[in-house]
C-alpha atoms as a PDB file:
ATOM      1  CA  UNK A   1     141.575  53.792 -57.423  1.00  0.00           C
ATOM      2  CA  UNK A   2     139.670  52.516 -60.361  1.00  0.00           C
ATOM      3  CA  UNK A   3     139.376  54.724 -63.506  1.00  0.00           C
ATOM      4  CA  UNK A   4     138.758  54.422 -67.156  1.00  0.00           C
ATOM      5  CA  UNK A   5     142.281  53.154 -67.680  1.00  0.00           C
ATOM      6  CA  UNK A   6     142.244  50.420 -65.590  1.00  0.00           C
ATOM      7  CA  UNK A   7     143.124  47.515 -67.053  1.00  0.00           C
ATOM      8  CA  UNK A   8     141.518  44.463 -65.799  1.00  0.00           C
ATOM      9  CA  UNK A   9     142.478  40.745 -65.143  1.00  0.00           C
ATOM     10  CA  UNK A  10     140.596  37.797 -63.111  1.00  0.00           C
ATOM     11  CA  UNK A  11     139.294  34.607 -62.484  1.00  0.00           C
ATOM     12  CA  UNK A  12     136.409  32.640 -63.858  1.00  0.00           C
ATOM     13  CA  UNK A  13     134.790  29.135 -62.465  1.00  0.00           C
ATOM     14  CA  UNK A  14     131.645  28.096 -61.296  1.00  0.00           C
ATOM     15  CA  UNK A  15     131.747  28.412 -58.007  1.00  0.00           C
ATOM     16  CA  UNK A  16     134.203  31.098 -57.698  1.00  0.00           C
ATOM     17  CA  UNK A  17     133.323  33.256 -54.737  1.00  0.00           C
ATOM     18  CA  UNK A  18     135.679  31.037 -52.722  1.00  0.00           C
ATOM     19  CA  UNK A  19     138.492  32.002 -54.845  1.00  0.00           C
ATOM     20  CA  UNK A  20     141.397  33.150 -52.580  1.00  0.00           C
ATOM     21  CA  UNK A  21     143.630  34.719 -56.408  1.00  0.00           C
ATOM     22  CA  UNK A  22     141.578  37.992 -55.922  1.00  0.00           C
ATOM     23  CA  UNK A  23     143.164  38.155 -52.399  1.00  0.00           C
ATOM     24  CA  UNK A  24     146.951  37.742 -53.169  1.00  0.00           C
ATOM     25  CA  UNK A  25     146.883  39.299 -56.591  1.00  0.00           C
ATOM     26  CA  UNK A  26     145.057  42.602 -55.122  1.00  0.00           C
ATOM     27  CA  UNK A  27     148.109  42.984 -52.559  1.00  0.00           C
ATOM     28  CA  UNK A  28     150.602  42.557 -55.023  1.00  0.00           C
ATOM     29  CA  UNK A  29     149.109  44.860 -57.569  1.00  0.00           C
ATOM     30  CA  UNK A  30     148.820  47.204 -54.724  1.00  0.00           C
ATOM     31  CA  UNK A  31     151.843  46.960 -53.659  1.00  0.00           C
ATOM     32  CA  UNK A  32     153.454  47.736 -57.464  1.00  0.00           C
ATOM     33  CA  UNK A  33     151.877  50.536 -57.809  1.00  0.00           C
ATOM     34  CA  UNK A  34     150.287  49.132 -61.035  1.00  0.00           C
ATOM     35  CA  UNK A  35     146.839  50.325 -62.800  1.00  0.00           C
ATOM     36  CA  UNK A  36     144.892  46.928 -62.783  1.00  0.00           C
ATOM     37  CA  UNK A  37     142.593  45.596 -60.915  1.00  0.00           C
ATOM     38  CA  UNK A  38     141.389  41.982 -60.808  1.00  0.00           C
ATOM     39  CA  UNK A  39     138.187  40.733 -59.825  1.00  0.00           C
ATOM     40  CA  UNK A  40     136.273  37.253 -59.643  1.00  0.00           C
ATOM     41  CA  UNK A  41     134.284  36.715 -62.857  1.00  0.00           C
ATOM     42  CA  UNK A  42     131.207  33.504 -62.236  1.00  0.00           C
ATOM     43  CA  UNK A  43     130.817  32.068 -64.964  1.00  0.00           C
ATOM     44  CA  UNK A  44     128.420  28.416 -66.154  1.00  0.00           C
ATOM     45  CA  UNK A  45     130.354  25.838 -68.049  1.00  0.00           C
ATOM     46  CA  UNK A  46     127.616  26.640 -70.971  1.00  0.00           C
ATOM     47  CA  UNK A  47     128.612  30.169 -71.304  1.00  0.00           C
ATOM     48  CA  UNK A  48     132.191  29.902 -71.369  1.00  0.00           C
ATOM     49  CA  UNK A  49     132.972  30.550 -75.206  1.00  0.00           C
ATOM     50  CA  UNK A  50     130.343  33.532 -74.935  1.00  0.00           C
ATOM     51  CA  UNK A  51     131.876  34.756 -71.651  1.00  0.00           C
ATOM     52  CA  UNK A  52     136.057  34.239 -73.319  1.00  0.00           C
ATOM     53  CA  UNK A  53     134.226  36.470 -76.484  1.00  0.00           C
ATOM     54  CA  UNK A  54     132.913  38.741 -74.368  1.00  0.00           C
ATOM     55  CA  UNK A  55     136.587  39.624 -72.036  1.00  0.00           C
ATOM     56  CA  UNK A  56     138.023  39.854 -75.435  1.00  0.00           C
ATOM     57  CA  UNK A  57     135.498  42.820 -76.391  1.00  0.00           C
ATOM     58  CA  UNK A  58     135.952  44.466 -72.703  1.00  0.00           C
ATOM     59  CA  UNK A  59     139.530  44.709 -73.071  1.00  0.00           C
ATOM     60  CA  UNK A  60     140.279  42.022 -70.236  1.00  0.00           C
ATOM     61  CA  UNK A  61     144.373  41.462 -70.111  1.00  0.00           C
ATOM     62  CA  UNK A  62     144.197  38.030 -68.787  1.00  0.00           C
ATOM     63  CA  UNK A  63     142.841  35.638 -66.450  1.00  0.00           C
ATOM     64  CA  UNK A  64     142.998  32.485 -64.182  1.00  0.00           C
ATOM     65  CA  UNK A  65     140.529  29.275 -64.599  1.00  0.00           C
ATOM     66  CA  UNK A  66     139.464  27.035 -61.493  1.00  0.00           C
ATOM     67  CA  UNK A  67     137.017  24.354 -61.651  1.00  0.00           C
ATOM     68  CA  UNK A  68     135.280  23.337 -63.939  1.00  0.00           C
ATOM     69  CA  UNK A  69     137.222  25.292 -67.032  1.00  0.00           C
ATOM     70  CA  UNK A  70     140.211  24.192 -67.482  1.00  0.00           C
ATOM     71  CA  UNK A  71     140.090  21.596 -69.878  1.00  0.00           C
ATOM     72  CA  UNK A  72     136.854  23.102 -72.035  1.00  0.00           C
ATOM     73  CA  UNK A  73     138.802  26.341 -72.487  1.00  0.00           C
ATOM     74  CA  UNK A  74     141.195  24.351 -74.297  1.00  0.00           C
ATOM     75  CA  UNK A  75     139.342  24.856 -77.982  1.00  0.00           C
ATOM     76  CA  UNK A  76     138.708  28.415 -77.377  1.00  0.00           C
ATOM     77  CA  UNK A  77     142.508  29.522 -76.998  1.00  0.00           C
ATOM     78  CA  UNK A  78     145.001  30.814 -80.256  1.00  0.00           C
ATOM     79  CA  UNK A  79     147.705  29.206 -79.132  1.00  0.00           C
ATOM     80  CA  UNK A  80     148.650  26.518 -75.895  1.00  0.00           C
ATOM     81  CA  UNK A  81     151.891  25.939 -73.853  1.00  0.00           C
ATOM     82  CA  UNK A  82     153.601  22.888 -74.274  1.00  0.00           C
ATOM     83  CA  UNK A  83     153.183  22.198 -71.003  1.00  0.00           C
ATOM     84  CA  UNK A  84     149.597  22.592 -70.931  1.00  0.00           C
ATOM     85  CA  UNK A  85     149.263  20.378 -73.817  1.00  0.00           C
ATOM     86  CA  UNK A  86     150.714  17.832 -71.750  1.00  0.00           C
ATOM     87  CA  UNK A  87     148.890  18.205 -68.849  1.00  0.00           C
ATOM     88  CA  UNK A  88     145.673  18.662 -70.803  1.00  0.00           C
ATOM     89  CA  UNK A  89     144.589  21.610 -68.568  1.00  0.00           C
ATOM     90  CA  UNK A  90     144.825  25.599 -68.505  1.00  0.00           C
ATOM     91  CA  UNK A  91     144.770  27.584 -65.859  1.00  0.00           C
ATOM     92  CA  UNK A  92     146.224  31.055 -67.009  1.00  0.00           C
ATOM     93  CA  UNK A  93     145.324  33.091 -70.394  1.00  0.00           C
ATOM     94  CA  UNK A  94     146.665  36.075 -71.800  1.00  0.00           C
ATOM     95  CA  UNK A  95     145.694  38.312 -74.737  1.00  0.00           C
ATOM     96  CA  UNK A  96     147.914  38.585 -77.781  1.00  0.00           C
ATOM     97  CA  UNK A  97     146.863  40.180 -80.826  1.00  0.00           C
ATOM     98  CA  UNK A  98     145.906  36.959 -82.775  1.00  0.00           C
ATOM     99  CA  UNK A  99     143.842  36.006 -79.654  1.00  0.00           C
ATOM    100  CA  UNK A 100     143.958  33.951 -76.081  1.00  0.00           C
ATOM    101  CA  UNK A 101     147.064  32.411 -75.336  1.00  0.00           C
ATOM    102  CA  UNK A 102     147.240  29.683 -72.442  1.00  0.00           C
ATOM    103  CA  UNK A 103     149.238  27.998 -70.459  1.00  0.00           C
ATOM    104  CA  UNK A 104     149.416  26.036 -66.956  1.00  0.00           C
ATOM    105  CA  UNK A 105     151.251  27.687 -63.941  1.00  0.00           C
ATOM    106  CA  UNK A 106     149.892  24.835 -61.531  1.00  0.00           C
ATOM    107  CA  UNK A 107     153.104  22.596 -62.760  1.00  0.00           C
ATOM    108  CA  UNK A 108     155.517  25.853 -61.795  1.00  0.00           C
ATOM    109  CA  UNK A 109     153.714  26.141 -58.684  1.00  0.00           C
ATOM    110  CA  UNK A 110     153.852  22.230 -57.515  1.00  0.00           C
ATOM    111  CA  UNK A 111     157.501  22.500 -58.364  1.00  0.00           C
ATOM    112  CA  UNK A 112     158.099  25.294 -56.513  1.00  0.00           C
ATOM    113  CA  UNK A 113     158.720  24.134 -52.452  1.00  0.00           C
ATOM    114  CA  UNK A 114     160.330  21.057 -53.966  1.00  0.00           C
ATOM    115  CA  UNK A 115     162.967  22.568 -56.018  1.00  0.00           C
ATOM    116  CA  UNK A 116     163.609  24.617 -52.693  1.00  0.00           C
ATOM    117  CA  UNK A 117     164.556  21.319 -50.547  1.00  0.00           C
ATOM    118  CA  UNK A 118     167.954  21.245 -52.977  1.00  0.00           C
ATOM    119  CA  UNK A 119     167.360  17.056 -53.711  1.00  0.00           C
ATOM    120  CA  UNK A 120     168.287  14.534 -56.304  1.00  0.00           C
ATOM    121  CA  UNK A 121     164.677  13.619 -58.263  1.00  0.00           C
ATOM    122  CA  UNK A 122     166.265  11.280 -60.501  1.00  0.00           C
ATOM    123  CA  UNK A 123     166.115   7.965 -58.023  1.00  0.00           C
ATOM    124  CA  UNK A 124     162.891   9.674 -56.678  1.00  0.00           C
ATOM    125  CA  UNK A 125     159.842   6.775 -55.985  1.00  0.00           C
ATOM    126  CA  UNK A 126     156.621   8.933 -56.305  1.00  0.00           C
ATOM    127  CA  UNK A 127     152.794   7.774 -55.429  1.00  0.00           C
ATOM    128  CA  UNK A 128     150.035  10.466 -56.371  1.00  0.00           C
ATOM    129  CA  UNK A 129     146.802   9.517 -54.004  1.00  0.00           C
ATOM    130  CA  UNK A 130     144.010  10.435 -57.303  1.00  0.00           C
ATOM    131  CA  UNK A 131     144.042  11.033 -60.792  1.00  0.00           C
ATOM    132  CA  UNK A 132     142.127  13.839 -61.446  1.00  0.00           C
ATOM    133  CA  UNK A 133     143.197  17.156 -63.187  1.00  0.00           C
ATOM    134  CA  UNK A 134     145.319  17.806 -60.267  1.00  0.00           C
ATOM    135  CA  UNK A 135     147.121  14.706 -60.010  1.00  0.00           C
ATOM    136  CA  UNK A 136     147.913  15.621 -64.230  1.00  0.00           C
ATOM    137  CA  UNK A 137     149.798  18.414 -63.156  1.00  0.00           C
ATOM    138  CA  UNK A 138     151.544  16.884 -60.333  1.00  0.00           C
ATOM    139  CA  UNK A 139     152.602  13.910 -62.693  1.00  0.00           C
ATOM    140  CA  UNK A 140     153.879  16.518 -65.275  1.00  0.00           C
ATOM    141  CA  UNK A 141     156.264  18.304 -62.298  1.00  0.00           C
ATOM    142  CA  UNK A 142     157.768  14.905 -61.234  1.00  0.00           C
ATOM    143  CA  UNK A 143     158.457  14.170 -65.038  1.00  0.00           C
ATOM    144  CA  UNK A 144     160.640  17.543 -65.418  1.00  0.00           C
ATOM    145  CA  UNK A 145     161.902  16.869 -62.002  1.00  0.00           C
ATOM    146  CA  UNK A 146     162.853  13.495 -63.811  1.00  0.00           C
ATOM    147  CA  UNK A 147     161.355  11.570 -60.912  1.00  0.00           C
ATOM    148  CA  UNK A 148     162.333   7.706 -61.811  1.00  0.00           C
ATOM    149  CA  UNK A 149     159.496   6.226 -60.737  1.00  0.00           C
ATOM    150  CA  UNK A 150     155.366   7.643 -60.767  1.00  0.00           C
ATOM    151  CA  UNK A 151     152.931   5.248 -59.141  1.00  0.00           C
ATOM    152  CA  UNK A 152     149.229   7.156 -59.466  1.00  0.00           C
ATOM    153  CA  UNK A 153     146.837   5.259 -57.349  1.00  0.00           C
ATOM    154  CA  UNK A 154     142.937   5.487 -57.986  1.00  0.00           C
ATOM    155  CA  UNK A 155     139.902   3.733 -57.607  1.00  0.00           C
ATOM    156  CA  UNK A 156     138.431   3.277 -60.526  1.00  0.00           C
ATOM    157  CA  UNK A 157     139.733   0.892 -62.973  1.00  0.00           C
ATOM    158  CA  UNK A 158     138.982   1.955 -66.453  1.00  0.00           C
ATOM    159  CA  UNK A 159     139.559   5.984 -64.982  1.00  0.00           C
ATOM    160  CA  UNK A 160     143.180   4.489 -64.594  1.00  0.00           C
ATOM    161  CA  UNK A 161     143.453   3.243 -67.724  1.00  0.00           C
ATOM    162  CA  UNK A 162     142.597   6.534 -69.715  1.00  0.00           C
ATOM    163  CA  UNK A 163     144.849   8.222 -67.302  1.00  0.00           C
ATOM    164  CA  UNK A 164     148.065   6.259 -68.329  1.00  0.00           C
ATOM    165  CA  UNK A 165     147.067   6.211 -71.954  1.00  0.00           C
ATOM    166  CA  UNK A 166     146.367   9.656 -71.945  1.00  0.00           C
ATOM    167  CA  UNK A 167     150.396  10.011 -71.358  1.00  0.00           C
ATOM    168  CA  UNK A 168     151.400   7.704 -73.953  1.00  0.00           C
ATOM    169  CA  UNK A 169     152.220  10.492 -76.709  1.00  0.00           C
ATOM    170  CA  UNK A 170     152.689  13.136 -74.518  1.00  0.00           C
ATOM    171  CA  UNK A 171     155.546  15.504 -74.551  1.00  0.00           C
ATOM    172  CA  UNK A 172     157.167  14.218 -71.444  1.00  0.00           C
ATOM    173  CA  UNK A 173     159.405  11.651 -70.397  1.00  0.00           C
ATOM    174  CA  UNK A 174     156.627  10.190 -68.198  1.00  0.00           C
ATOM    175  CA  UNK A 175     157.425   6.135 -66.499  1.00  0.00           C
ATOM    176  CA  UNK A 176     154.260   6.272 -65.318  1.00  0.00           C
ATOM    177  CA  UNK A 177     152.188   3.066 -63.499  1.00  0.00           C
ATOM    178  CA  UNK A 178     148.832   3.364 -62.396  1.00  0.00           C
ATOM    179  CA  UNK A 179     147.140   0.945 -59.370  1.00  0.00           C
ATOM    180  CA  UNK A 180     143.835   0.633 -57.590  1.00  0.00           C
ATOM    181  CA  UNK A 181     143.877   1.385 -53.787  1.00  0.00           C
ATOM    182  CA  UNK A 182     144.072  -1.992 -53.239  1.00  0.00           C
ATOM    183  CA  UNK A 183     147.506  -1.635 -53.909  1.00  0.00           C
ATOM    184  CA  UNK A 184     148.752   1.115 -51.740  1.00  0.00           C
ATOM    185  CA  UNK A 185     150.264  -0.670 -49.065  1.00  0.00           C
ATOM    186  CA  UNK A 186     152.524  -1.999 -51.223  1.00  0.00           C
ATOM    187  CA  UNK A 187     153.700   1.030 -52.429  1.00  0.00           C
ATOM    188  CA  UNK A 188     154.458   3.016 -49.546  1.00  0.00           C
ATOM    189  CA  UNK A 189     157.497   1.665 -48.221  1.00  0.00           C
ATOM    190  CA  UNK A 190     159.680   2.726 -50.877  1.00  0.00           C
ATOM    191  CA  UNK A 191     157.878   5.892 -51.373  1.00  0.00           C
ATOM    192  CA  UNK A 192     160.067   9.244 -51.702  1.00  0.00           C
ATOM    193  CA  UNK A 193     157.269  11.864 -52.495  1.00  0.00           C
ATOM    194  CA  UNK A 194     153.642  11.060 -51.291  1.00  0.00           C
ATOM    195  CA  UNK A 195     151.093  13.507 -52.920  1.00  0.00           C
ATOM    196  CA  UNK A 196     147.483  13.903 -51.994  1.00  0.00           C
ATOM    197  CA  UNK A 197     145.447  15.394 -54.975  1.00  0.00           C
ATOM    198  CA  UNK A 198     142.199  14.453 -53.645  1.00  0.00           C
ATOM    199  CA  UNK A 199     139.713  15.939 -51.285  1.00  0.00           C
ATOM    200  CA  UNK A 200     139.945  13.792 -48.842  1.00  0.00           C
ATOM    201  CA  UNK A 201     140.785  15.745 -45.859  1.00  0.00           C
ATOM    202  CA  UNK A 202     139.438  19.252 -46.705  1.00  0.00           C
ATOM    203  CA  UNK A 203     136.826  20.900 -45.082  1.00  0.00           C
ATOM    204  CA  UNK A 204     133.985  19.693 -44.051  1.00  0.00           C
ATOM    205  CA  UNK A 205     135.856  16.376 -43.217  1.00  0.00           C
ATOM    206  CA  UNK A 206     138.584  17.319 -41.114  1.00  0.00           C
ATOM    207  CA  UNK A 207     138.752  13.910 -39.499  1.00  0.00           C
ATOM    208  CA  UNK A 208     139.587  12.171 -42.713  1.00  0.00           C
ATOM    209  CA  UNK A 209     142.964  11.035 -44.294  1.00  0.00           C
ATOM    210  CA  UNK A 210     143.875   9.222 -47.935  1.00  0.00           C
ATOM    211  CA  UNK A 211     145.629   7.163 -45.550  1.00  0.00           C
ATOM    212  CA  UNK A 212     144.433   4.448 -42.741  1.00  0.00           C
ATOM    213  CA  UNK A 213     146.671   4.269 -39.114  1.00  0.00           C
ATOM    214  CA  UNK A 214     148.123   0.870 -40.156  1.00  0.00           C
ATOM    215  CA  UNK A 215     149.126   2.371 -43.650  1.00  0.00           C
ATOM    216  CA  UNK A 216     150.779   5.375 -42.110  1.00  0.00           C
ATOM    217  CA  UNK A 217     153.117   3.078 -40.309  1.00  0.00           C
ATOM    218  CA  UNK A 218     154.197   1.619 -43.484  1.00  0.00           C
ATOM    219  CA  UNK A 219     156.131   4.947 -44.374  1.00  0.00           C
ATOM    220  CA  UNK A 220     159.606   5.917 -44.421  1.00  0.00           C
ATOM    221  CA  UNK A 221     161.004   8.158 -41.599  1.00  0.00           C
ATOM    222  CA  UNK A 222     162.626  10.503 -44.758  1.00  0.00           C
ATOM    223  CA  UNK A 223     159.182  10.936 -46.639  1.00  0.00           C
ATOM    224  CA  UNK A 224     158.448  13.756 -48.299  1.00  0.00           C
ATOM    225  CA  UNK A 225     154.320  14.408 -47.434  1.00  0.00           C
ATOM    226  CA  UNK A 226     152.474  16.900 -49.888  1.00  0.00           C
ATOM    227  CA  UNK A 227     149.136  17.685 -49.793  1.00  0.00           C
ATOM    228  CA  UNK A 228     147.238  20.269 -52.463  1.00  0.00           C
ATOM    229  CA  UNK A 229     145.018  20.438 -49.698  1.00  0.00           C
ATOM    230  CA  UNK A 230     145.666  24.414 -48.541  1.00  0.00           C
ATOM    231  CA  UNK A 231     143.195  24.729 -45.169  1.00  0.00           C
ATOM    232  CA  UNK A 232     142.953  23.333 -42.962  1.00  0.00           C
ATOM    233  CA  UNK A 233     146.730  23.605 -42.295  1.00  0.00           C
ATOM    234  CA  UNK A 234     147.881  21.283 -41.646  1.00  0.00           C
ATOM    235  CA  UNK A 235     145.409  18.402 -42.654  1.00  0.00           C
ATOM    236  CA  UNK A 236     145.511  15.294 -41.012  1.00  0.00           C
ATOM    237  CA  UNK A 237     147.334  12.914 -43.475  1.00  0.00           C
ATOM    238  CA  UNK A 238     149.829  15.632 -42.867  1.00  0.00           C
ATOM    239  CA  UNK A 239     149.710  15.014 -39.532  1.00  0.00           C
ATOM    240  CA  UNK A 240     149.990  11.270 -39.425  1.00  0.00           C
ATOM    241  CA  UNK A 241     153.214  11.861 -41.636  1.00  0.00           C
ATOM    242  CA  UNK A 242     154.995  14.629 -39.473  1.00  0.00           C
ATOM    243  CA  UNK A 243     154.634  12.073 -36.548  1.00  0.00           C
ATOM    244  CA  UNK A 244     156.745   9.625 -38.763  1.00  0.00           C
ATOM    245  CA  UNK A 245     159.563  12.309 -39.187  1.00  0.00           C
ATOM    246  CA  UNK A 246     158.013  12.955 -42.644  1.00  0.00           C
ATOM    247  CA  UNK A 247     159.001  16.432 -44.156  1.00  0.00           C
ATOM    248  CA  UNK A 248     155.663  18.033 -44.865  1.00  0.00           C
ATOM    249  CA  UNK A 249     154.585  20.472 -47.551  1.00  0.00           C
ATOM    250  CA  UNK A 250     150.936  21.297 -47.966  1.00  0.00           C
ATOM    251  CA  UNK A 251     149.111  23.261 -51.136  1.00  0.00           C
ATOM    252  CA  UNK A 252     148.921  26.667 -49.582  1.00  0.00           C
ATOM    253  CA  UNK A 253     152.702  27.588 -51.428  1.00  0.00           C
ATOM    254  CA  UNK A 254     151.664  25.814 -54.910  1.00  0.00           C
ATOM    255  CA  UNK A 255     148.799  28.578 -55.106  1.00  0.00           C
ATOM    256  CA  UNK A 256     150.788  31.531 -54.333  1.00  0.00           C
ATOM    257  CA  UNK A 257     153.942  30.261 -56.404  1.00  0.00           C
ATOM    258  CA  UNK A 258     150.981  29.647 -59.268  1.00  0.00           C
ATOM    259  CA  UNK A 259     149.269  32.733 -58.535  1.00  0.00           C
ATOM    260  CA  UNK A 260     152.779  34.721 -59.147  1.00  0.00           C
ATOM    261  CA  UNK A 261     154.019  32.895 -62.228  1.00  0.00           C
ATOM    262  CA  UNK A 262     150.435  34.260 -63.788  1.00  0.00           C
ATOM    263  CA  UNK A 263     151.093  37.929 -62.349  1.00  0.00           C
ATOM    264  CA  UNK A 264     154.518  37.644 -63.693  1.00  0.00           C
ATOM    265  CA  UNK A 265     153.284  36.496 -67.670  1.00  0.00           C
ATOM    266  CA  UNK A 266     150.386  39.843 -67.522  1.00  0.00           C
ATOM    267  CA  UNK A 267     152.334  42.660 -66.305  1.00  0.00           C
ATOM    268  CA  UNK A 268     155.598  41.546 -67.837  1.00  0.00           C
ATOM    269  CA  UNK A 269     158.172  42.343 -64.261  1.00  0.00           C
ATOM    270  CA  UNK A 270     158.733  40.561 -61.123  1.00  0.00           C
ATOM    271  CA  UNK A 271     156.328  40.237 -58.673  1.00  0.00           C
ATOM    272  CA  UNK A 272     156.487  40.454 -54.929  1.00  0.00           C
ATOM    273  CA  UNK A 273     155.741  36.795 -53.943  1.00  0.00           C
ATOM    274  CA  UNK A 274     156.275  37.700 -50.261  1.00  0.00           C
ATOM    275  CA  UNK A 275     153.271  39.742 -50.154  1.00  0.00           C
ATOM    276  CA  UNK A 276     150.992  37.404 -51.818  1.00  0.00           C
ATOM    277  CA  UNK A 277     152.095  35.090 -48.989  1.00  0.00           C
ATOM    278  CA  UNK A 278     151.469  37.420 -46.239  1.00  0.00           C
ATOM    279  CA  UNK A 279     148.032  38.719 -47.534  1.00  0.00           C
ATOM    280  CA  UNK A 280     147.157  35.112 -47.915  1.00  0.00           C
ATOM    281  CA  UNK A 281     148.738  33.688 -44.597  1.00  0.00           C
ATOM    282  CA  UNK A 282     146.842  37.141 -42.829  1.00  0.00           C
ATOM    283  CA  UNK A 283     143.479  35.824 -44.421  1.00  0.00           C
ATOM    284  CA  UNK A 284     143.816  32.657 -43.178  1.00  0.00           C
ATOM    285  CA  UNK A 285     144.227  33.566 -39.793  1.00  0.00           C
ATOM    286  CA  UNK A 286     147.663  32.679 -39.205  1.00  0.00           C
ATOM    287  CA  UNK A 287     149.691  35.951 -39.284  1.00  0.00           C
ATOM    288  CA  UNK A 288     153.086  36.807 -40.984  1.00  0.00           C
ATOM    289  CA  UNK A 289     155.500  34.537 -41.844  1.00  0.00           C
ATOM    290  CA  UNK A 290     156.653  32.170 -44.572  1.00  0.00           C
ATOM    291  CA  UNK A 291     155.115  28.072 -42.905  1.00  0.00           C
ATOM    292  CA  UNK A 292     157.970  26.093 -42.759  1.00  0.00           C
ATOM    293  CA  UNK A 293     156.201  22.574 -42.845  1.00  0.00           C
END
């Protein structure tokens, strides 16, 4: 029940009625018993510093930022994470009393079904497929994994560039190399982690993959296959690698493990992470139960 001491959190983007955060963080806050609510909240990239003025006048606790936010809210905040620094993106804010403080959950939540698998990082061979403001925070995890090796492969030359010189004074022990596509197939033999950060895949091109048949074949049996890619589940570059013997992980686990280290920084206690799974696991048609992929 809603009342004139609820306190209110949420998510702003443009789009942002396909937001599935209002989904899992409703059942959790339901399930704590606690007095907030938190809602979707559209909003244009040229009313973002009047909309972050305006939550600050409402009383809004906190919220998340999807596309296309989280680098623009960067000038608007008191103070940023170091880890957001280094990733060069926000997606979580909080209220202190000298104003918006932000930081980036997306790292904790890319980490999160990694760290589970129990492995040595340190002679880890990565390739990130993109290098967008996902593929930022997936380079970020491997370097505090202290992956040995990043390869980030893209398609657009001078894109590349700024990418790798955009980690040259960052706060992270980064080896970082960038390549065009060109130069994938060379790559993917000695791959340990494959990550897809781009769309390629999603809804409505479910017949798509990053990767063609012949460059499939050129994978290790032991591969580790993520893609951020969270429906359909699973996608068909994860697929191709589960017929390899790949160990598969796709993007539905980053956004609830993200979703819960936000919940966690606004109401200050733990947070059932189960139930944000099951809510979102129920929405998606696919029942109860943690995916073992």
């Amino acid at each position: 029940m809603i009342t004139g001491k609820t306190k209110l959190l949420g998510v702003i983007g443009h789009p942002v009625e396909h937001s599935l955060s209002p989904i899992m963080h409703g059942a959790a806050i339901a399930h704590l018993g606690v007095d907030y609510v938190y809602i979707p909240l559209p909003v244009k990239p040229e009313d973002l510093k009047q909309a972050v003025d305006g939550f600050a006048v409402i009383g809004l606790q906190g919220f998340n930022i999807t596309i296309p936010h989280k680098q623009a809210i960067l000038p608007l905040l008191a103070e940023v994470s170091s880890i957001a620094r280094a990733v060069g993106a926000v997606n979580t804010v909080w209220r202190t009393e000298t104003g918006w403080n932000g930081t980036n959950t997306d790292v904790e939540g890319f980490l999160s079904p990694l760290q589970e698998l129990g492995r040595d990082w340190t002679q880890a061979n990565v390739v990130v497929l993109g290098n967008g403001g996902a593929a930022r925070a997936v380079v970020a995890g491997c370097a505090q994994l202290g992956c040995a090796e990043i390869q980030v492969v893209g398609r657009d030359d001078q894109k590349l560039e700024n990418f790798l010189h955009s980690w040259m004074n960052s706060s992270l022990s980064v080896n970082l190399q960038v390549h065009t596509w060109n130069n994938l197939p060379e790559l993917l033999p000695d791959t340990t982690l494959l990550v897809n950060t781009t769309p390629i895949g999603m809804s409505p091109h479910l017949d798509r993959s990053p990767l063609n048949p012949s460059e499939v074949e050129l994978l290790s049996a032991d591969v580790i296959a993520y893609d951020l890619i969270y429906t359909p589940r699973p996608t068909l570059f994860l697929q191709q690698a589960k017929q390899r013997g790949a160990i598969a992980i796709d993007g539905l686990e980053m956004l609830i493990q993200q979703g819960a280290a936000a919940l966690k920084i606004w109401l200050q206690q733990p947070v059932p992470v189960e139930v944000m799974r099951q809510s979102l696991q129920e929405h998606l048609g696919e029942g109860v139960g943690k995916n073992k992929d």
